[in-house]
Protein backbone atom coordinates (compact mmCIF):
# COMPACT_ATOMS: atom_id res chain seq x y z
CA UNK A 1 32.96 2.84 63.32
CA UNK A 2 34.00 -0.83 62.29
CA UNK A 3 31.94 -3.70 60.36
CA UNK A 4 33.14 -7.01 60.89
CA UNK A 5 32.07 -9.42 58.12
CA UNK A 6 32.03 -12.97 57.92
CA UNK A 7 32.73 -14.93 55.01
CA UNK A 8 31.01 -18.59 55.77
CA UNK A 9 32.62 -19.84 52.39
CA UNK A 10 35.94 -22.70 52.31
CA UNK A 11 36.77 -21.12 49.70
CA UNK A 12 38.67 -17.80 50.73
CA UNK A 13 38.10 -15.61 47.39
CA UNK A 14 34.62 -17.20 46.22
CA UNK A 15 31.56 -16.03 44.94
CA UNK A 16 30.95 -15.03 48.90
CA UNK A 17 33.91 -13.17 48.85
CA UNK A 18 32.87 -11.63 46.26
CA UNK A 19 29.24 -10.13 47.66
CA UNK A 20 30.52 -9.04 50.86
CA UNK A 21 33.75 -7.29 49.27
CA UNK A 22 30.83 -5.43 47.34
CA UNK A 23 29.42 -4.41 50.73
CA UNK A 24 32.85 -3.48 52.16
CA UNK A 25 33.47 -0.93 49.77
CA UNK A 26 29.92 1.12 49.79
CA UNK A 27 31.13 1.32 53.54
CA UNK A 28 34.41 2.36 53.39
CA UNK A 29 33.37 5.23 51.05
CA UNK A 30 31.28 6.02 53.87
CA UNK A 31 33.87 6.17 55.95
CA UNK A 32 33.45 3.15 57.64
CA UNK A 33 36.40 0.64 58.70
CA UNK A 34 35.70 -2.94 57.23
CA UNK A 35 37.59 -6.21 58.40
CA UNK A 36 36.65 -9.57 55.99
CA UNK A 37 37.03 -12.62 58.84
CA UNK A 38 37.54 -15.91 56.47
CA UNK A 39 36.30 -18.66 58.93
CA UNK A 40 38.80 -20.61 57.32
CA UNK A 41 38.73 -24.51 55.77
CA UNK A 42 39.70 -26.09 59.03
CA UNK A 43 37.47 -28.48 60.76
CA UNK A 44 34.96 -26.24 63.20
CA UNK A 45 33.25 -28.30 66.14
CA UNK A 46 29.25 -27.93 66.64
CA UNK A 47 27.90 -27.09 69.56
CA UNK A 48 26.91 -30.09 72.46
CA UNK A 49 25.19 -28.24 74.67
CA UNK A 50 27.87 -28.55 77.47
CA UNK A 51 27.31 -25.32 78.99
CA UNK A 52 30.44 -24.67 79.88
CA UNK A 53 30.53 -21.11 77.81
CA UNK A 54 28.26 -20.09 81.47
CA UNK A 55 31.88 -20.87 83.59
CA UNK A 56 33.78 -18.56 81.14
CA UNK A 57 33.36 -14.98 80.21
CA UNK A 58 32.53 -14.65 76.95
CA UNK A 59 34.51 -17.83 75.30
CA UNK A 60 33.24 -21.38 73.96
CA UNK A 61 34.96 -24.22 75.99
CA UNK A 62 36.77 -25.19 72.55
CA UNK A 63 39.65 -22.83 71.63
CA UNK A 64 41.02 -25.27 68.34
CA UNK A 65 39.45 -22.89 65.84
CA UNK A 66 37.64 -19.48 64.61
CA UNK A 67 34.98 -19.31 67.45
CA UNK A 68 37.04 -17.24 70.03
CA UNK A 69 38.81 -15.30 67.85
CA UNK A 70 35.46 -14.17 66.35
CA UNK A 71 34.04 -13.23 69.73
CA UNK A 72 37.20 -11.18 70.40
CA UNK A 73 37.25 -9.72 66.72
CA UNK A 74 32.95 -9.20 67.80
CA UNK A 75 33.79 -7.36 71.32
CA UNK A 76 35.56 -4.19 69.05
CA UNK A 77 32.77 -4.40 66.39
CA UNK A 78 29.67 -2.07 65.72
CA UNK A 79 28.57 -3.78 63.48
CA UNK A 80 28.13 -7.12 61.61
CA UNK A 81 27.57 -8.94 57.48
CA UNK A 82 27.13 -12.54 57.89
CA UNK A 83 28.12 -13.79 54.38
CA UNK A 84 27.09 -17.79 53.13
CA UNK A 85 26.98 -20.05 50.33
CA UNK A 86 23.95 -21.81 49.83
CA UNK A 87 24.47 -25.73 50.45
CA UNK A 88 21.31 -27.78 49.86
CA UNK A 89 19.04 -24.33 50.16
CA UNK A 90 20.73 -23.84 53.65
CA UNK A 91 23.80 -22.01 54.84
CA UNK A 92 27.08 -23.40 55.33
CA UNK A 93 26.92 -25.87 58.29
CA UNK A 94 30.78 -24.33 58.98
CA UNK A 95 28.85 -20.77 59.68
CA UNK A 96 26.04 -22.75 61.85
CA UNK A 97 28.52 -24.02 63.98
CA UNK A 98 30.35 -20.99 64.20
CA UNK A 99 27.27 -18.78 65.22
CA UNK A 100 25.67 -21.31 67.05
CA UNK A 101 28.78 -21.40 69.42
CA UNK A 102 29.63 -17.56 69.00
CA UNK A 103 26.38 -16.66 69.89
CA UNK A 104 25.99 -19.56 73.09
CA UNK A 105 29.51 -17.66 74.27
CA UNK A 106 29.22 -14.32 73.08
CA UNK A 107 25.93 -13.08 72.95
CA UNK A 108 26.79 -10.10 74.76
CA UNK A 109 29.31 -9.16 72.31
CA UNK A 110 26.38 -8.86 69.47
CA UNK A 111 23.84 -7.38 71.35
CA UNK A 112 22.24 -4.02 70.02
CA UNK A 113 24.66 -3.98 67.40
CA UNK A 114 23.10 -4.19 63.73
CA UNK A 115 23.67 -7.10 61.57
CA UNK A 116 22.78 -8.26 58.26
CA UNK A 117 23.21 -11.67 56.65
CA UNK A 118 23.92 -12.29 52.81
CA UNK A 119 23.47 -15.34 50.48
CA UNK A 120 25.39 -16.43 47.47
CA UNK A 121 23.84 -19.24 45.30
CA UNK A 122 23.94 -20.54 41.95
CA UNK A 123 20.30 -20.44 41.38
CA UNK A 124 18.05 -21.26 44.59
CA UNK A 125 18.05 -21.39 48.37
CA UNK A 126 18.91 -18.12 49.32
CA UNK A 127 16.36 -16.90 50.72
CA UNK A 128 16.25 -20.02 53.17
CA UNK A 129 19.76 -19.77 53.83
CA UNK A 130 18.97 -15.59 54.80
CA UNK A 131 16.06 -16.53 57.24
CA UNK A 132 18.09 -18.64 58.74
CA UNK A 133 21.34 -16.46 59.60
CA UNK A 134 18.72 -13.68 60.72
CA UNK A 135 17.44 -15.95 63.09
CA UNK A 136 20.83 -15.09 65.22
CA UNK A 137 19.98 -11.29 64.80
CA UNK A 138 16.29 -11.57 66.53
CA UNK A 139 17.56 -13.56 69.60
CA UNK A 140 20.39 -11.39 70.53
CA UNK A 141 18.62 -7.88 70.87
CA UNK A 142 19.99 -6.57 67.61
CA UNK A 143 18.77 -4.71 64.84
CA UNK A 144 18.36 -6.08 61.40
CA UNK A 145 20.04 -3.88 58.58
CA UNK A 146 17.86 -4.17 55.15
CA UNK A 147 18.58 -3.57 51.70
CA UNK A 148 16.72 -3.03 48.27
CA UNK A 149 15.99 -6.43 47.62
CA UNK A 150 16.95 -9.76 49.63
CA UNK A 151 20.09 -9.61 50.27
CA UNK A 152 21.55 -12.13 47.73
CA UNK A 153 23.98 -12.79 44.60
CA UNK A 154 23.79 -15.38 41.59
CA UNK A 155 26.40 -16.91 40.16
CA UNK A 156 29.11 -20.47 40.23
CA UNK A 157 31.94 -18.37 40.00
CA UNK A 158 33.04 -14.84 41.21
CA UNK A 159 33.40 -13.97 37.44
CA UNK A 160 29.34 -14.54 37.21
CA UNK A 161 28.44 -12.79 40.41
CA UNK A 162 30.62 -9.92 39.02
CA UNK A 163 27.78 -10.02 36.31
CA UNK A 164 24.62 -9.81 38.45
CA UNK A 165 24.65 -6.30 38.49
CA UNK A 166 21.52 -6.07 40.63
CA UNK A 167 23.13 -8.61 42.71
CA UNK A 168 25.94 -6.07 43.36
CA UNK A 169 23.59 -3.34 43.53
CA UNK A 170 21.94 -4.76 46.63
CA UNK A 171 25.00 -4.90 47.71
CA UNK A 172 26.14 -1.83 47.89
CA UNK A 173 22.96 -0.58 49.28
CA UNK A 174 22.92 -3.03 52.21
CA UNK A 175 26.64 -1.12 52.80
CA UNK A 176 25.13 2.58 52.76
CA UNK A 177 22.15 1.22 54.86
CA UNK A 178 24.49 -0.14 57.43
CA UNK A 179 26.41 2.61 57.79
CA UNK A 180 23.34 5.19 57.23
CA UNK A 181 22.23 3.22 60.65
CA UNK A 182 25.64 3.17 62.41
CA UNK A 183 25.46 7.00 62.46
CA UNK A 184 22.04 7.24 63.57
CA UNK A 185 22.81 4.62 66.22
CA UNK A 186 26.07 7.02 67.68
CA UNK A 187 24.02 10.07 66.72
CA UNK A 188 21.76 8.16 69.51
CA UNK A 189 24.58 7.54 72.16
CA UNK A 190 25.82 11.17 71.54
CA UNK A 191 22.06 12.21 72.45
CA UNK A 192 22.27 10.23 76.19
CA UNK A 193 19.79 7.44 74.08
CA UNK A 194 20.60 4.04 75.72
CA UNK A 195 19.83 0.97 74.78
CA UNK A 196 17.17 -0.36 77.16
CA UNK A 197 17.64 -2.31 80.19
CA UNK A 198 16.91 -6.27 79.78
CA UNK A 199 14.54 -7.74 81.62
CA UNK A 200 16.27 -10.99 84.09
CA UNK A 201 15.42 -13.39 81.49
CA UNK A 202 12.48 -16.35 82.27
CA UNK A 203 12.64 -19.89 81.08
CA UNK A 204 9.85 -21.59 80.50
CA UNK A 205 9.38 -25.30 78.71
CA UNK A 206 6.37 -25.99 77.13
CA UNK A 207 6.48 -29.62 78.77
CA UNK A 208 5.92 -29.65 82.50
């Protein structure tokens, strides 16, 4: 089993860093392989709504940064940590454009696979910033991994998230929860449990 988490921070060994490192190893002590993906300080395109992701299997239009190489890391992934400073009591606009594409491209490569999202703030917005990341979870068929608490950190530096020791706490759980679910989830497969066939999905505008 592998968990693929995304750090939504610039900065590469941040307070965001920090939380999801914290979540990485509860997992690998239960056994579970980890990969950090850094999206990196690079400038990451938004979405515009070409639709040309529907001409290509499973790949944004735009290959100049993260988004396709997060699908591909995505495809081998059972599950998923979204990790995101809090910006204005909002998440990252670099991990909005990222998941907004990813998830436009690559749904497929999400679906039915758990995910959890996780904030890192000085003081306020987190819990903002989580609604919004599990916003992606609830469209794409996949099931929402919870912790002890809401899933969040304090601190301006990772020195003073190191110090929120519930902080660290809920992160640790939100690692055993993830891969308490993996398990039941292959437990599942093992069993001939599928997940269930989608329905040929309906558009409808509330305009017409």
């Amino acid at each position: 089993m592998r968990v693929l988490l995304v750090n939504g921070s610039s900065n590469k060994n941040g307070c965001t860093f920090t939380a999801l490192s914290e979540v990485a190893a509860a997992l690998e002590e239960e056994q579970v392989e980890t990969e950090i993906l850094q999206l990196g300080a690079d400038p990451v395109r938004d979405c515009i709504g070409c639709g040309g992701c529907r001409k290509m299997e499973r790949r944004c239009v735009f290959d100049s940064d993260v988004v396709n190489r997060l699908i591909e890391k995505a495809e081998g992934a059972d599950g998923f940590v979204f990790g995101t400073p809090v910006y204005y009591a909002h998440p990252s606009g670099r991990i909005l454009s990222v998941l907004d594409r990813a998830f436009y491209a690559g749904s497929a490569a999400f679906a039915y696979k758990p995910g959890a999202a996780v904030a890192s703030a000085r003081r306020a917005g987190t819990t903002a910033s989580l609604d919004a990341l599990n916003k992606y979870f609830t469209i794409a068929k996949m099931p929402v991994v919870s912790s002890q608490y809401w899933n969040m950190v304090h601190g301006n530096t990772p020195e003073e998230v190191r110090q929120d020791l519930e902080g660290l706490q809920i992160m640790r759980t939100l690692g055993r929860n993830m891969a308490w679910l993996l398990r039941c989830i292959e437990a599942g497969k093992a069993a001939g449990v599928n997940p269930p066939a989608p329905e040929a999905p309906l558009r409808t505008n509330f305009i017409r």
